[in-house]
Structures are given as structure tokens and as C-alpha cells.
C-alpha atoms as a PDB file:
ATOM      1  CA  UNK A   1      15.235  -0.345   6.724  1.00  0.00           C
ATOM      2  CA  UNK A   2      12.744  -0.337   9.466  1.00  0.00           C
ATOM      3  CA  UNK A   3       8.876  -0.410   8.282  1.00  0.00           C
ATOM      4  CA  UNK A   4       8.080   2.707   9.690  1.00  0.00           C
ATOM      5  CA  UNK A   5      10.938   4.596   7.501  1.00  0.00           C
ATOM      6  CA  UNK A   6      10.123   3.128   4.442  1.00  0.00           C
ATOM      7  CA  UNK A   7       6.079   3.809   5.284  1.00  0.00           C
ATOM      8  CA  UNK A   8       7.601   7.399   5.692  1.00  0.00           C
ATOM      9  CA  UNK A   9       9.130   7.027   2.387  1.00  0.00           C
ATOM     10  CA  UNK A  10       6.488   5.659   0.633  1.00  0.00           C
ATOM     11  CA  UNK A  11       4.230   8.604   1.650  1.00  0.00           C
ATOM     12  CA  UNK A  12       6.708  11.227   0.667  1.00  0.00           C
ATOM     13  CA  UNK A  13       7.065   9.480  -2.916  1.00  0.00           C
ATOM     14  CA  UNK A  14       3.171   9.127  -3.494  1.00  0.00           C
ATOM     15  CA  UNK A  15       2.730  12.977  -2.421  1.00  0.00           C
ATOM     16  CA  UNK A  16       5.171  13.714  -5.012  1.00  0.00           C
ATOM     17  CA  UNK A  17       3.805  11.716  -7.441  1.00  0.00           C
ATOM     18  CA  UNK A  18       0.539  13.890  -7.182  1.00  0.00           C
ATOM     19  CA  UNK A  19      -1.457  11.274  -4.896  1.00  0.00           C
ATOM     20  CA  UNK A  20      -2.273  10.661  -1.161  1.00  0.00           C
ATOM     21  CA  UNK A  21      -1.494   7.815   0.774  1.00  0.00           C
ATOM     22  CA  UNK A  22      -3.863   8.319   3.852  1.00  0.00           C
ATOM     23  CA  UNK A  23      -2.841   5.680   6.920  1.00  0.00           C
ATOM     24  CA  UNK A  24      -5.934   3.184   6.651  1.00  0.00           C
ATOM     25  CA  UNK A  25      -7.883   1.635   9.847  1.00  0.00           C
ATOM     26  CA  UNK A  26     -11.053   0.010   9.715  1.00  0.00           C
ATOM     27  CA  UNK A  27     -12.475  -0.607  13.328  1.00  0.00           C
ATOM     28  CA  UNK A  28     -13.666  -4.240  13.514  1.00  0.00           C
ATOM     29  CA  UNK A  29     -11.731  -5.237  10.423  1.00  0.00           C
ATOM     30  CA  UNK A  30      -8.455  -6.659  11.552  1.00  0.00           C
ATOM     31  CA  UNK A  31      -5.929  -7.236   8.820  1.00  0.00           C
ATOM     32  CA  UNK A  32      -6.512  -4.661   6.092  1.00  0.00           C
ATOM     33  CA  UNK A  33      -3.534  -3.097   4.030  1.00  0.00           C
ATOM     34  CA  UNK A  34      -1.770   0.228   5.544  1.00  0.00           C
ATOM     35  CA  UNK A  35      -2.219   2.648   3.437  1.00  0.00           C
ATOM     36  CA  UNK A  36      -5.142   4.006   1.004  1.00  0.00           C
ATOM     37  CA  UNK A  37      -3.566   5.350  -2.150  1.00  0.00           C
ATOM     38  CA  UNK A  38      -6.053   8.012  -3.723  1.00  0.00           C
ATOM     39  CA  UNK A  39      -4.776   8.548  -7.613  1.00  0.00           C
ATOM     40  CA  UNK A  40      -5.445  11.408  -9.647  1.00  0.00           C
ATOM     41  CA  UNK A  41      -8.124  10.620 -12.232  1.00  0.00           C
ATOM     42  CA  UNK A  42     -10.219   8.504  -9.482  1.00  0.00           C
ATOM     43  CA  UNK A  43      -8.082   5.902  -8.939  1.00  0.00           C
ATOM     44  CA  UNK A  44      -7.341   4.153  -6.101  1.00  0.00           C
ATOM     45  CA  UNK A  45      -4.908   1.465  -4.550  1.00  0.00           C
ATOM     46  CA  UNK A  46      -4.016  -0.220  -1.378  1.00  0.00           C
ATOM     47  CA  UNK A  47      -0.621  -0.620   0.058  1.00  0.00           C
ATOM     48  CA  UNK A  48       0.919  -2.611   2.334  1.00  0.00           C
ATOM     49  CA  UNK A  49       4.283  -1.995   3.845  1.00  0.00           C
ATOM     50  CA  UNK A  50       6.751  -4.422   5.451  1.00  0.00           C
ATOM     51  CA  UNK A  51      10.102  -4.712   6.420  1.00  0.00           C
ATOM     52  CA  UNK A  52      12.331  -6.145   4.410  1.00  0.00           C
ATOM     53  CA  UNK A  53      11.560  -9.731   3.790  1.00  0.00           C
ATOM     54  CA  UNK A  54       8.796  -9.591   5.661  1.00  0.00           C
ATOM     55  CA  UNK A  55       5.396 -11.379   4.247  1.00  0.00           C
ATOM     56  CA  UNK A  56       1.591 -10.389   5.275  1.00  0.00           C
ATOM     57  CA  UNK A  57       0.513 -12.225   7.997  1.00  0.00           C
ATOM     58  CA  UNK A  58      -2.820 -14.848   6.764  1.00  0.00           C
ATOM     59  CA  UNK A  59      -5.365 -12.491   7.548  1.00  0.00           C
ATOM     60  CA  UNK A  60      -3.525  -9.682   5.959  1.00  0.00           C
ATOM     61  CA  UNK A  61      -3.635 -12.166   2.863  1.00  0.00           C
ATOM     62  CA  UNK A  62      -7.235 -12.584   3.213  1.00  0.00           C
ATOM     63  CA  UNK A  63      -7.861  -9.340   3.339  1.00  0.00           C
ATOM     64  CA  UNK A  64      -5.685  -8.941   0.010  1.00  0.00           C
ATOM     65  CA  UNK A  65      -8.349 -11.587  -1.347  1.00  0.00           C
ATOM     66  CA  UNK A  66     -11.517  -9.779  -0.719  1.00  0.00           C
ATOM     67  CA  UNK A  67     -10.174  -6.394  -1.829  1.00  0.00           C
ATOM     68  CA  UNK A  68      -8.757  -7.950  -5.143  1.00  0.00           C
ATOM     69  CA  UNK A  69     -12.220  -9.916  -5.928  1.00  0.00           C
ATOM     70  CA  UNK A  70     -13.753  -6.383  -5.771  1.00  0.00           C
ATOM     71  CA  UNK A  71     -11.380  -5.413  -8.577  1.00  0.00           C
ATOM     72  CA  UNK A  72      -8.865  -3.325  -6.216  1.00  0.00           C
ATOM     73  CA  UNK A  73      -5.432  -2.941  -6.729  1.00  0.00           C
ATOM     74  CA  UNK A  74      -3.446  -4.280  -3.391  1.00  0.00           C
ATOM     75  CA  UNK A  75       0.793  -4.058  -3.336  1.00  0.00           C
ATOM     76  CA  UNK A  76       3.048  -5.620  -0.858  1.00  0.00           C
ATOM     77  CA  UNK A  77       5.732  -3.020  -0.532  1.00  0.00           C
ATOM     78  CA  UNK A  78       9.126  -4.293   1.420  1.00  0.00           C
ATOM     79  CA  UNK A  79      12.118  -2.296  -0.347  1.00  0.00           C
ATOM     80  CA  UNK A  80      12.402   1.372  -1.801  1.00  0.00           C
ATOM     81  CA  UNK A  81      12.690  -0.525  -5.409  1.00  0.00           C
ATOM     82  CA  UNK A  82       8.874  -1.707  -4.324  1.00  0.00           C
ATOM     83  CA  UNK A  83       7.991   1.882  -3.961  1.00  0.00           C
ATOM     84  CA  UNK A  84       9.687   2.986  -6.927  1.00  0.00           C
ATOM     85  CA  UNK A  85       7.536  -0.073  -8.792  1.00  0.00           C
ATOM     86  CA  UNK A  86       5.023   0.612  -7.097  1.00  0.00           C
ATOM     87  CA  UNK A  87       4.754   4.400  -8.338  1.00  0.00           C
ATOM     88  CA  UNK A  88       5.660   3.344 -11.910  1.00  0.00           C
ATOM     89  CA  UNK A  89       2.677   1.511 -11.904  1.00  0.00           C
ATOM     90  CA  UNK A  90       0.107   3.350 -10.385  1.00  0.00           C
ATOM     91  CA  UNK A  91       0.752   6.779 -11.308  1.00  0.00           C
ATOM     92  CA  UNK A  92       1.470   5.763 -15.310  1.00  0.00           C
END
């Protein structure tokens, strides 16, 4: 499955889980995770989709780093299992 279908997915999965998961760009920030998960109850999450087998790149990884020594929640997502995890998880 290309990234961009399962990015699709993931969307459609978090909607119907009650969240958002808004596309995420920082200008001048290279490397953060795709997607901002916002979780009802004030929760939030980062995702980061890849195609199968795929791994974040090293900056992606730093990135990962800095968000989870501020005590965020960031998920490498590279199957629809990962999404179904993923949802588990953040929406229990």
C-alpha cells in the first residue's frame, strides 16, 4: 500500500474514532511527523506514516526525540494493523 492511501486511511479511521488528524507542516522545521492527532478529552498525538517497511529518515527521528522529551506521544505508522494499534491506543 502506497503512503498516501494508507495516510488516507489513517485519517478516515481517526475521524471515526471521534478525533482529527490535521496534515502537520512547520515552516523552518524540516522533519516533523505528518499528522497532528487532536483526541477528545485534550489529548493529543503525532503520527507518522510510511510505506510499508519504510523507517523515518534521521531527522524525522530527531524530531521524534524532541517531541517525546516534551512528553508527546509520536507513532510510526507503516501497515493498516499500525492504524488499527494505533487507534486502540490513543482513543482507549
Amino acid at each position: 500500500m502506497k503512503e498516501q492511501n494508507l495516510e488516507k486511511r489513517f485519517v478516515f479511521e481517526v475521524e471515526k474514532a471521534g478525533g482529527k488528524a490535521w496534515k502537520f507542516t512547520s515552516p523552518g522545521r524540516a522533519g516533523v511527523p505528518d499528522r497532528l492527532v487532536l483526541v477528545p478529552g485534550g489529548r493529543v498525538a503525532f503520527a507518522e506514516l510510511k510505506a510499508p517497511g519504510k523507517k523515518p529518515t534521521p531527522l524525522q527521528q530527531r524530531r521524534h526525540q524532541e517531541l517525546h522529551a516534551l512528553g508527546l506521544g509520536v507513532y510510526v505508522i507503516d501497515s493498516l494493523e499500525g492504524i488499527q494499534a494505533f487507534v486502540r491506543e490513543v482513543f482507549a
